[in-house]
PDB file of N, CA and C in Angstrom:
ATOM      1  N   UNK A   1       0.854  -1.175   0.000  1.00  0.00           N
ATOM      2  CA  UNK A   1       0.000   0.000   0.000  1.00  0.00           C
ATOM      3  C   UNK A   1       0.898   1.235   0.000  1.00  0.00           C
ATOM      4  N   UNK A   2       0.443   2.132  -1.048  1.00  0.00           N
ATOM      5  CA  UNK A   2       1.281   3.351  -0.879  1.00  0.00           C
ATOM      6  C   UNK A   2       0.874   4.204  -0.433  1.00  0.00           C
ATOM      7  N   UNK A   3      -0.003   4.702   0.127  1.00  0.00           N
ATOM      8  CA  UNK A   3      -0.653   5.718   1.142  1.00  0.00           C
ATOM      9  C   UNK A   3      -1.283   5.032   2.741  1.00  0.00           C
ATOM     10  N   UNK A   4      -1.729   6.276   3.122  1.00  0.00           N
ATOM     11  CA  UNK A   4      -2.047   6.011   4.798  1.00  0.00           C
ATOM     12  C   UNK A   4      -3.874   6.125   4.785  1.00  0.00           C
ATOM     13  N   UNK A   5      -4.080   6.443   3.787  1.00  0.00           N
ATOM     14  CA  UNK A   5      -5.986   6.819   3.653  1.00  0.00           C
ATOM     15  C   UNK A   5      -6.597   5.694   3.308  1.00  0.00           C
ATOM     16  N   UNK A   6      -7.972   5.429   3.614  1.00  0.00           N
ATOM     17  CA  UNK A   6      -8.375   4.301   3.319  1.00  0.00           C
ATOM     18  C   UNK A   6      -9.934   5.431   3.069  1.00  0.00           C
ATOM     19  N   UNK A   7     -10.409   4.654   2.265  1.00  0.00           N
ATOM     20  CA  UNK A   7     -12.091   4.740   1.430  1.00  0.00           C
ATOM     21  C   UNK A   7     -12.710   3.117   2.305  1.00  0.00           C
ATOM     22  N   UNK A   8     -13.724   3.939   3.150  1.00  0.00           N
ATOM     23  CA  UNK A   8     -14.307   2.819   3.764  1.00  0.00           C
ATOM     24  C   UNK A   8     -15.910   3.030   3.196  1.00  0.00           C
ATOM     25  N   UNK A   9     -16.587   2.305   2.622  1.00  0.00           N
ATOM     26  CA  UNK A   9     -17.807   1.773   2.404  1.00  0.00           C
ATOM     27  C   UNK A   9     -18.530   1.126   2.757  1.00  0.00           C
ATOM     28  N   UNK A  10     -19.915   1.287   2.080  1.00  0.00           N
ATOM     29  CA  UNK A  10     -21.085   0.250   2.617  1.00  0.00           C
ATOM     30  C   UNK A  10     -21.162   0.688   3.994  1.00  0.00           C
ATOM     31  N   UNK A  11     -21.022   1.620   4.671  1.00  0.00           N
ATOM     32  CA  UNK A  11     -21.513   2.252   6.366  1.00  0.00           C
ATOM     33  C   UNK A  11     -22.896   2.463   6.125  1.00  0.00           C
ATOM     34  N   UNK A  12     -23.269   2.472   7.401  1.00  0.00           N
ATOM     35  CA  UNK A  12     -24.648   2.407   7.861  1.00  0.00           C
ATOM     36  C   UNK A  12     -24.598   4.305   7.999  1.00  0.00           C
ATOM     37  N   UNK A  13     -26.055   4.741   7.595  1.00  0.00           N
ATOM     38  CA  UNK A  13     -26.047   6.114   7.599  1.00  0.00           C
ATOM     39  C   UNK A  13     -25.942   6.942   9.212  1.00  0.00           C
ATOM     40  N   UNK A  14     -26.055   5.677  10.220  1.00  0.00           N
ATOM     41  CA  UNK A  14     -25.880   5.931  11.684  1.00  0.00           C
ATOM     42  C   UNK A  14     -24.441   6.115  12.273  1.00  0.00           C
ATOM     43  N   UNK A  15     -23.536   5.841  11.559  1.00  0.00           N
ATOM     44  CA  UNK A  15     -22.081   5.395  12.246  1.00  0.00           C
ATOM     45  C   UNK A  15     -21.748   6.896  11.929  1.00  0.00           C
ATOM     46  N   UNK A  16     -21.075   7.257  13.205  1.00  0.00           N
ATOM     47  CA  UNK A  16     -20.152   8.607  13.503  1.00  0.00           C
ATOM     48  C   UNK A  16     -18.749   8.488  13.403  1.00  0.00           C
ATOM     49  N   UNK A  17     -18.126   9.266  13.532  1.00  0.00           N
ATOM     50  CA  UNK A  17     -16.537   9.291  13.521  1.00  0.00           C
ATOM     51  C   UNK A  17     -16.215   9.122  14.550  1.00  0.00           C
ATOM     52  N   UNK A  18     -16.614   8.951  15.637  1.00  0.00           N
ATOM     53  CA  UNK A  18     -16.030   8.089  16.908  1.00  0.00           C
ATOM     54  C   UNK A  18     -16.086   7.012  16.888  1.00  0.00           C
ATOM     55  N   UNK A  19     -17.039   6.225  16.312  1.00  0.00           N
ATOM     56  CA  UNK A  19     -17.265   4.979  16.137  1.00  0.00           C
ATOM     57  C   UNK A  19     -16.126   4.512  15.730  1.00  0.00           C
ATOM     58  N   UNK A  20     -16.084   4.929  13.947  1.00  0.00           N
ATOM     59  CA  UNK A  20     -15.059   4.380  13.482  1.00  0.00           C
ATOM     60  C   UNK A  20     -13.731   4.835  13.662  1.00  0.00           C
ATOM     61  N   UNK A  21     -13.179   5.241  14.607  1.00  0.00           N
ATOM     62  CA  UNK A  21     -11.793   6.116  15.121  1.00  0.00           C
ATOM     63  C   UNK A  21     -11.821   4.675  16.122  1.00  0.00           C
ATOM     64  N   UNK A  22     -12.555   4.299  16.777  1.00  0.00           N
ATOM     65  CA  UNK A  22     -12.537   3.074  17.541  1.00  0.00           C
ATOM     66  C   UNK A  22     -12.182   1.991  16.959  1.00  0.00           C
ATOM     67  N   UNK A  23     -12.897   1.922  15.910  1.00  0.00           N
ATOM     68  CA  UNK A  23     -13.117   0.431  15.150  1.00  0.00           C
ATOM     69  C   UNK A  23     -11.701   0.385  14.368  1.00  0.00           C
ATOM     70  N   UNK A  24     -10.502   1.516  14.299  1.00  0.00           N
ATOM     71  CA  UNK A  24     -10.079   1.166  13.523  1.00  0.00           C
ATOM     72  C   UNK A  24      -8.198   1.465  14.251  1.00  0.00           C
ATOM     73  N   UNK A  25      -8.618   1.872  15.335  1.00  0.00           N
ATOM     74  CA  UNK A  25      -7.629   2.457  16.394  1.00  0.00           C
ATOM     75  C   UNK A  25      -6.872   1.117  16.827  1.00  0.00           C
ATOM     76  N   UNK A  26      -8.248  -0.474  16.461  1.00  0.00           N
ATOM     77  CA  UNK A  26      -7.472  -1.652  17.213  1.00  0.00           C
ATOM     78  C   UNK A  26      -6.504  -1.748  15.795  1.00  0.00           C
ATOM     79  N   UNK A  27      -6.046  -1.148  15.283  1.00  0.00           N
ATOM     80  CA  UNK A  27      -4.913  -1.271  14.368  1.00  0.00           C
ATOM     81  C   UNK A  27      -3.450  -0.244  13.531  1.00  0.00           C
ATOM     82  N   UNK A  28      -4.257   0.593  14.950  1.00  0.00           N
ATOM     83  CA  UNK A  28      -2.955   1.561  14.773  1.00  0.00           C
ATOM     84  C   UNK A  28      -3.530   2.808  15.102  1.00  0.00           C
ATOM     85  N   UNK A  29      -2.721   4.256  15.196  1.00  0.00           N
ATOM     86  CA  UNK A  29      -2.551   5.456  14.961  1.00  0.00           C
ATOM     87  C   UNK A  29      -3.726   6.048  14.145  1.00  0.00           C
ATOM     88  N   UNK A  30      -5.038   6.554  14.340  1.00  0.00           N
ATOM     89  CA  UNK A  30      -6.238   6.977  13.018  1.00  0.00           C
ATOM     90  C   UNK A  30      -5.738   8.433  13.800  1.00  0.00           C
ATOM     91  N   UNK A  31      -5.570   8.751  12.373  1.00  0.00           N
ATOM     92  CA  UNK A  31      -5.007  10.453  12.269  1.00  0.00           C
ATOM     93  C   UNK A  31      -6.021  11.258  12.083  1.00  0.00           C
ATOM     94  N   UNK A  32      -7.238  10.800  10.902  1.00  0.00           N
ATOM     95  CA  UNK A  32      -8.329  11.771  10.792  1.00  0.00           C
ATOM     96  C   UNK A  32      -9.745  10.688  10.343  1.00  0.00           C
ATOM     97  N   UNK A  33     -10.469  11.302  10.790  1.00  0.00           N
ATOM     98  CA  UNK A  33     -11.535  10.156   9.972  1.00  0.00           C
ATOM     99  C   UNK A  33     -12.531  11.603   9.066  1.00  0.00           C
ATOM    100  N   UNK A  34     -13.102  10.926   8.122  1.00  0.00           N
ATOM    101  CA  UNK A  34     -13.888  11.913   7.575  1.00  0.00           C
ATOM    102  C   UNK A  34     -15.459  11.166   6.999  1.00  0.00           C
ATOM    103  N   UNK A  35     -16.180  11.517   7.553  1.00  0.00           N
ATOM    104  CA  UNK A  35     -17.972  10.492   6.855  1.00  0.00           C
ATOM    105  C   UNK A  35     -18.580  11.425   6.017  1.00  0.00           C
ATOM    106  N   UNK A  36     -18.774  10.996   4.552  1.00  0.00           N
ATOM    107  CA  UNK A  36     -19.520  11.832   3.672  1.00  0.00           C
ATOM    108  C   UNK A  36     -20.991  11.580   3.834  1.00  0.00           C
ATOM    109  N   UNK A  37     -21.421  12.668   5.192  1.00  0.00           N
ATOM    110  CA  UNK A  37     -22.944  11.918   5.403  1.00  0.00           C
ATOM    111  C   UNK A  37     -23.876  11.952   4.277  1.00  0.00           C
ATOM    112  N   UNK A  38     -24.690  10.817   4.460  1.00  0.00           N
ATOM    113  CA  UNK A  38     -25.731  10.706   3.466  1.00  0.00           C
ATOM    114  C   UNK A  38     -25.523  10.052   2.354  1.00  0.00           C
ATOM    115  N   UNK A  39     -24.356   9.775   2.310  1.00  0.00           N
ATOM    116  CA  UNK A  39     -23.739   8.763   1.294  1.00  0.00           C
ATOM    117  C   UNK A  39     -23.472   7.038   1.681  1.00  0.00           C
ATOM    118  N   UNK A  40     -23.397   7.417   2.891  1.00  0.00           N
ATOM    119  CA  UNK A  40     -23.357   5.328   3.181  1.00  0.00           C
ATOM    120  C   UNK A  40     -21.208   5.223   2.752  1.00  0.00           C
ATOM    121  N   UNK A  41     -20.644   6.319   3.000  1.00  0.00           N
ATOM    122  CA  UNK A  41     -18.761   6.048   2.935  1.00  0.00           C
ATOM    123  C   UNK A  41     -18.292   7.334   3.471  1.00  0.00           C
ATOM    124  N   UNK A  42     -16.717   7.178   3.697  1.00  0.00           N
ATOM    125  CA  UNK A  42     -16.125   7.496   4.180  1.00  0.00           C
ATOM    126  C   UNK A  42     -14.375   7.798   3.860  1.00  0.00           C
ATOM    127  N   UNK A  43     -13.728   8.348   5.032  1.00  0.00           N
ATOM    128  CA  UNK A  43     -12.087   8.055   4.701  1.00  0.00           C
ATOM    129  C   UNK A  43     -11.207   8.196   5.938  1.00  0.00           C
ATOM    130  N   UNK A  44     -10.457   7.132   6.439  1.00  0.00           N
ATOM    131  CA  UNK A  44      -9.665   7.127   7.552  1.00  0.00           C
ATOM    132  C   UNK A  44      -8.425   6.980   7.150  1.00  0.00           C
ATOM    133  N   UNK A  45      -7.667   8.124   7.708  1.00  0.00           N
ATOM    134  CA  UNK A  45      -6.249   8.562   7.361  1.00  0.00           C
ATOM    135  C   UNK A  45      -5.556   7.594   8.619  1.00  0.00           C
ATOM    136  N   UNK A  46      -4.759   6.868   8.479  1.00  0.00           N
ATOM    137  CA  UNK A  46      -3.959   5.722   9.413  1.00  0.00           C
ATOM    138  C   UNK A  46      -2.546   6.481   9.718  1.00  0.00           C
ATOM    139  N   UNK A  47      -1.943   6.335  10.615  1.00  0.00           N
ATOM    140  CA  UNK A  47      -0.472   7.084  10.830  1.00  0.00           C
ATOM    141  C   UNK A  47       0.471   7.062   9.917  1.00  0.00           C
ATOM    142  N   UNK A  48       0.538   5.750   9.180  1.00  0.00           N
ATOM    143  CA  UNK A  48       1.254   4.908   8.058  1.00  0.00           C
ATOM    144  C   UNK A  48       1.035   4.141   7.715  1.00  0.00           C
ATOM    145  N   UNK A  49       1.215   3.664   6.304  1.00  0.00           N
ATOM    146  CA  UNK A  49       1.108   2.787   5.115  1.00  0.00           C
ATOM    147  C   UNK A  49       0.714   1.508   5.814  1.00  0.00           C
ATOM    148  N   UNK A  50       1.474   0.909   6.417  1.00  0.00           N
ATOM    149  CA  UNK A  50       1.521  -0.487   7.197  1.00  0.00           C
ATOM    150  C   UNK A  50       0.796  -0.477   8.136  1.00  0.00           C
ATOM    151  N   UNK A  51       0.309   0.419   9.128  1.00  0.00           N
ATOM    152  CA  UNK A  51      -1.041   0.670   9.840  1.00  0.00           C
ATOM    153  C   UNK A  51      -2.406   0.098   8.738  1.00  0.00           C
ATOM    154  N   UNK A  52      -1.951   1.079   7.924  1.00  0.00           N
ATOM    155  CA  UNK A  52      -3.483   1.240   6.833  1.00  0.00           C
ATOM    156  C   UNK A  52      -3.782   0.018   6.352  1.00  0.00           C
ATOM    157  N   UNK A  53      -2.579  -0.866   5.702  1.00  0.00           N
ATOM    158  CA  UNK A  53      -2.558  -2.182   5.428  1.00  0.00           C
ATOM    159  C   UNK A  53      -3.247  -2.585   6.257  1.00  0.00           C
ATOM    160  N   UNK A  54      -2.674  -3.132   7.217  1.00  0.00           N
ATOM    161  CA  UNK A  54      -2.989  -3.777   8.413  1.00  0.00           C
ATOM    162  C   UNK A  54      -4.511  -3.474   8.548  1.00  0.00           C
ATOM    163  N   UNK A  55      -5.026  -2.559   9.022  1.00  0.00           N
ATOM    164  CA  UNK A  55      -6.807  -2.394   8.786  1.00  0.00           C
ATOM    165  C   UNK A  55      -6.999  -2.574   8.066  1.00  0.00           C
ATOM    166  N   UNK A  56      -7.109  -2.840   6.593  1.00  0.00           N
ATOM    167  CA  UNK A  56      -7.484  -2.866   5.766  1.00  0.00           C
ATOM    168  C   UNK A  56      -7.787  -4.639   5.464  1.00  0.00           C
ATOM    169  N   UNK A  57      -6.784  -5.201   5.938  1.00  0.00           N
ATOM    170  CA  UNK A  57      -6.277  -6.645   5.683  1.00  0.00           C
ATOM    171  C   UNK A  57      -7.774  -6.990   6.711  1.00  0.00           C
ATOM    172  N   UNK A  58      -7.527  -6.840   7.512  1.00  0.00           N
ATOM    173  CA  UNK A  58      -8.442  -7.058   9.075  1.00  0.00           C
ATOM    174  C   UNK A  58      -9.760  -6.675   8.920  1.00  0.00           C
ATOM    175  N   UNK A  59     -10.283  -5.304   8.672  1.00  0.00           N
ATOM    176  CA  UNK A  59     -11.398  -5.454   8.601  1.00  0.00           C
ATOM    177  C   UNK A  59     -12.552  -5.199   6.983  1.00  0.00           C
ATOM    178  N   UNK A  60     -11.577  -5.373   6.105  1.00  0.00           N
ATOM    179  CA  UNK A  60     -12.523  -5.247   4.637  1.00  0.00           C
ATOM    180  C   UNK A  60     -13.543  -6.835   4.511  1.00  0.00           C
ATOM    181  N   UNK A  61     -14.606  -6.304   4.476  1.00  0.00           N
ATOM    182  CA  UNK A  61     -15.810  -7.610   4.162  1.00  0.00           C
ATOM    183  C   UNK A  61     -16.851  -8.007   5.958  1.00  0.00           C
ATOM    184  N   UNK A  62     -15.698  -7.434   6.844  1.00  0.00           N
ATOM    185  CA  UNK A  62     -16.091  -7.576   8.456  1.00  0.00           C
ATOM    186  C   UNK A  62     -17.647  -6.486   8.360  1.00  0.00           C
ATOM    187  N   UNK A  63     -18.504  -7.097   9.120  1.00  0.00           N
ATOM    188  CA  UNK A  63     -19.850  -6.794   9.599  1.00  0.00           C
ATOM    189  C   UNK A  63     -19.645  -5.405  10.619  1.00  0.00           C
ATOM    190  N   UNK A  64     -20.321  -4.945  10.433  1.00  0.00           N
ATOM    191  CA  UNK A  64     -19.883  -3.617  11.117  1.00  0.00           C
ATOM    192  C   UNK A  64     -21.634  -2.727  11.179  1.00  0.00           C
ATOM    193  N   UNK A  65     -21.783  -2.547  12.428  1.00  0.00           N
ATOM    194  CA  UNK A  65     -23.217  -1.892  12.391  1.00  0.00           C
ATOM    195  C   UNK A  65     -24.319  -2.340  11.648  1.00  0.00           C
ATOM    196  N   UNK A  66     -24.004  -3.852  11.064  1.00  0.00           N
ATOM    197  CA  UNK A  66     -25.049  -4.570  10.329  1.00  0.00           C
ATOM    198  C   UNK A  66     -25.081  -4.810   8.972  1.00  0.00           C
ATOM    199  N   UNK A  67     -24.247  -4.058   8.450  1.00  0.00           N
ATOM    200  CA  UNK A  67     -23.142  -3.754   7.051  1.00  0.00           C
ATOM    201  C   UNK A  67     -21.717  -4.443   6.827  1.00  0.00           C
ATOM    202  N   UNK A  68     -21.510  -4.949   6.124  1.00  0.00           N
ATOM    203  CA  UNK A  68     -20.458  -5.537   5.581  1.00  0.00           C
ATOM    204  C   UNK A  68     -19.675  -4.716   5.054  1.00  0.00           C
ATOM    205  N   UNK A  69     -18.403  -4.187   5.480  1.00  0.00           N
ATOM    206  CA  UNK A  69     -17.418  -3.234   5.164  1.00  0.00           C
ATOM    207  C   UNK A  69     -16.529  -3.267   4.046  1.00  0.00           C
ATOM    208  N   UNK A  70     -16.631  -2.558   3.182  1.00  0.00           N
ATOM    209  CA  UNK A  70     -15.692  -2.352   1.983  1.00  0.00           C
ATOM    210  C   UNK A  70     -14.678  -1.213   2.086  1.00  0.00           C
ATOM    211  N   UNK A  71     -12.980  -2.394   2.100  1.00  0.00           N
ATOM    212  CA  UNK A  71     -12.045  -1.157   2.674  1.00  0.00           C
ATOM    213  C   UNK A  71     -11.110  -1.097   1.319  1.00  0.00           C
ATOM    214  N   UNK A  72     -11.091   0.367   0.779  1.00  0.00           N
ATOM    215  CA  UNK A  72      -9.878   0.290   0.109  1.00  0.00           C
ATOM    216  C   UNK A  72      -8.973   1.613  -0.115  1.00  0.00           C
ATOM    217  N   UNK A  73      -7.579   1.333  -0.942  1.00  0.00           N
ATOM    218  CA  UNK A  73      -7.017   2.503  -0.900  1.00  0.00           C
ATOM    219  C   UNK A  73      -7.161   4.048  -1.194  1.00  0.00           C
ATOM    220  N   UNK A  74      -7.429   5.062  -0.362  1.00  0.00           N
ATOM    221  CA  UNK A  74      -7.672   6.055  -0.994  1.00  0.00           C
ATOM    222  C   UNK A  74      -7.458   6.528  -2.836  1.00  0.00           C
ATOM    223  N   UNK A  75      -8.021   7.274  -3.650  1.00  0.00           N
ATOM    224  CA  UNK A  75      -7.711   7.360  -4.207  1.00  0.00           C
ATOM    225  C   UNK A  75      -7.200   9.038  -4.096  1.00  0.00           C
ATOM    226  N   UNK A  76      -6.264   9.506  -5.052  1.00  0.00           N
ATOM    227  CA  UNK A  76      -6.278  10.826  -4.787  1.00  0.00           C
ATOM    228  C   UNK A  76      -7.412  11.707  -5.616  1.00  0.00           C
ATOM    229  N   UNK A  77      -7.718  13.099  -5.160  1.00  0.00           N
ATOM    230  CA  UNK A  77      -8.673  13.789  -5.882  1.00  0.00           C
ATOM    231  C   UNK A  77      -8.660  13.683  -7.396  1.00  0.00           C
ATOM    232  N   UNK A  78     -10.080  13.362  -8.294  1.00  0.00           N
ATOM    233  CA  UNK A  78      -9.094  14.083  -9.398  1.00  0.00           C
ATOM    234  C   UNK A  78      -9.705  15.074  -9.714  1.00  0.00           C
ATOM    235  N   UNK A  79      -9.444  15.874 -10.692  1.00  0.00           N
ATOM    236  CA  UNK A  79     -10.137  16.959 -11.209  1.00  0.00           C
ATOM    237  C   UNK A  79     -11.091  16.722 -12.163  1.00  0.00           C
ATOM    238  N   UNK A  80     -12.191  17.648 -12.217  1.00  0.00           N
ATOM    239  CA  UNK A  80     -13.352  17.945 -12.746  1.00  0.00           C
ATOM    240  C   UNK A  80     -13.916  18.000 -13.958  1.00  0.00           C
ATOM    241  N   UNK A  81     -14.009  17.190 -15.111  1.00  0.00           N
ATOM    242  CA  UNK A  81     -13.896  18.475 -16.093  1.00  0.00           C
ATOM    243  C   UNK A  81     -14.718  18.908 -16.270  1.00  0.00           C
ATOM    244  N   UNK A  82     -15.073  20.206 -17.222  1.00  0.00           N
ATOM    245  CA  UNK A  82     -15.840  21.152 -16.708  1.00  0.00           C
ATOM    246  C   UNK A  82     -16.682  20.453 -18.158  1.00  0.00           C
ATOM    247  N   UNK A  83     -18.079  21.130 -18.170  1.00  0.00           N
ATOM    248  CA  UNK A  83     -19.168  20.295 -19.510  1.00  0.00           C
ATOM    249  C   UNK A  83     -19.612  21.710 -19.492  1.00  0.00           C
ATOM    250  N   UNK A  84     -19.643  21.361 -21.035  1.00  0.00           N
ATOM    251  CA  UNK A  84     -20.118  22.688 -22.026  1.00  0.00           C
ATOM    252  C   UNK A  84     -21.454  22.429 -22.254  1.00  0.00           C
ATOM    253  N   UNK A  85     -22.413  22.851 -21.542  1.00  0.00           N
ATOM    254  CA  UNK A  85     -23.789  22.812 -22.226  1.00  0.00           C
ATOM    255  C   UNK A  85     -24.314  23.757 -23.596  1.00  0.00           C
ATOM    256  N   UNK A  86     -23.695  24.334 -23.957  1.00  0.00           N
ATOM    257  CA  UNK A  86     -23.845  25.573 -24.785  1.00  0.00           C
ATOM    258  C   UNK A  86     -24.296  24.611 -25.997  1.00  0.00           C
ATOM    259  N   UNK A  87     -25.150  25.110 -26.900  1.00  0.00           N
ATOM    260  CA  UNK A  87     -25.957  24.344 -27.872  1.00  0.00           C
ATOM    261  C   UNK A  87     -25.410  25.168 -28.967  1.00  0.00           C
ATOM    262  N   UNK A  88     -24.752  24.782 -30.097  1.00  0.00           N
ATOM    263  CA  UNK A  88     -24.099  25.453 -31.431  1.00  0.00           C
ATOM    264  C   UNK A  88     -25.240  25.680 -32.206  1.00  0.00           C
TER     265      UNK A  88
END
């Protein structure tokens, strides 16, 4: 793994960022957590690479609030492109 972020999915629209700062602390250092509410995902920044592994290894497919967890590597942002609606 080459980053420390993880894209966690499939969350229940109930789970907070304490929750998962818990759930993911039994595997190291969680630096930031972030929940895109209303979306059912997320992103937990791990101290390092081998932390992140390590959760990742451990709990991707694990039951979690009644949900089956989908863990994977952050991706980085990308950019936008912009759409021309303009009609010729």
């Amino acid at each position: 793994m080459q980053g420390s972020k993880l894209f966690v999915g499939n969350l229940s629209f109930s789970v907070n960022a304490q929750q998962l700062t818990e759930l993911f602390a039994q595997y190291g250092e969680v630096k930031q957590v972030n929940i895109v509410e209303g979306k059912g995902f997320g992103f937990v920044e791990m101290a390092n690479p081998e932390e992140a592994q390590k959760a990742k290894d451990a709990l991707t497919g694990t039951e979690f609030q009644g949900r089956g967890l989908r863990i994977d590597e952050a991706r980085p942002p990308q950019k936008r492109q912009r759409r021309d609606f303009r009609r010729f």
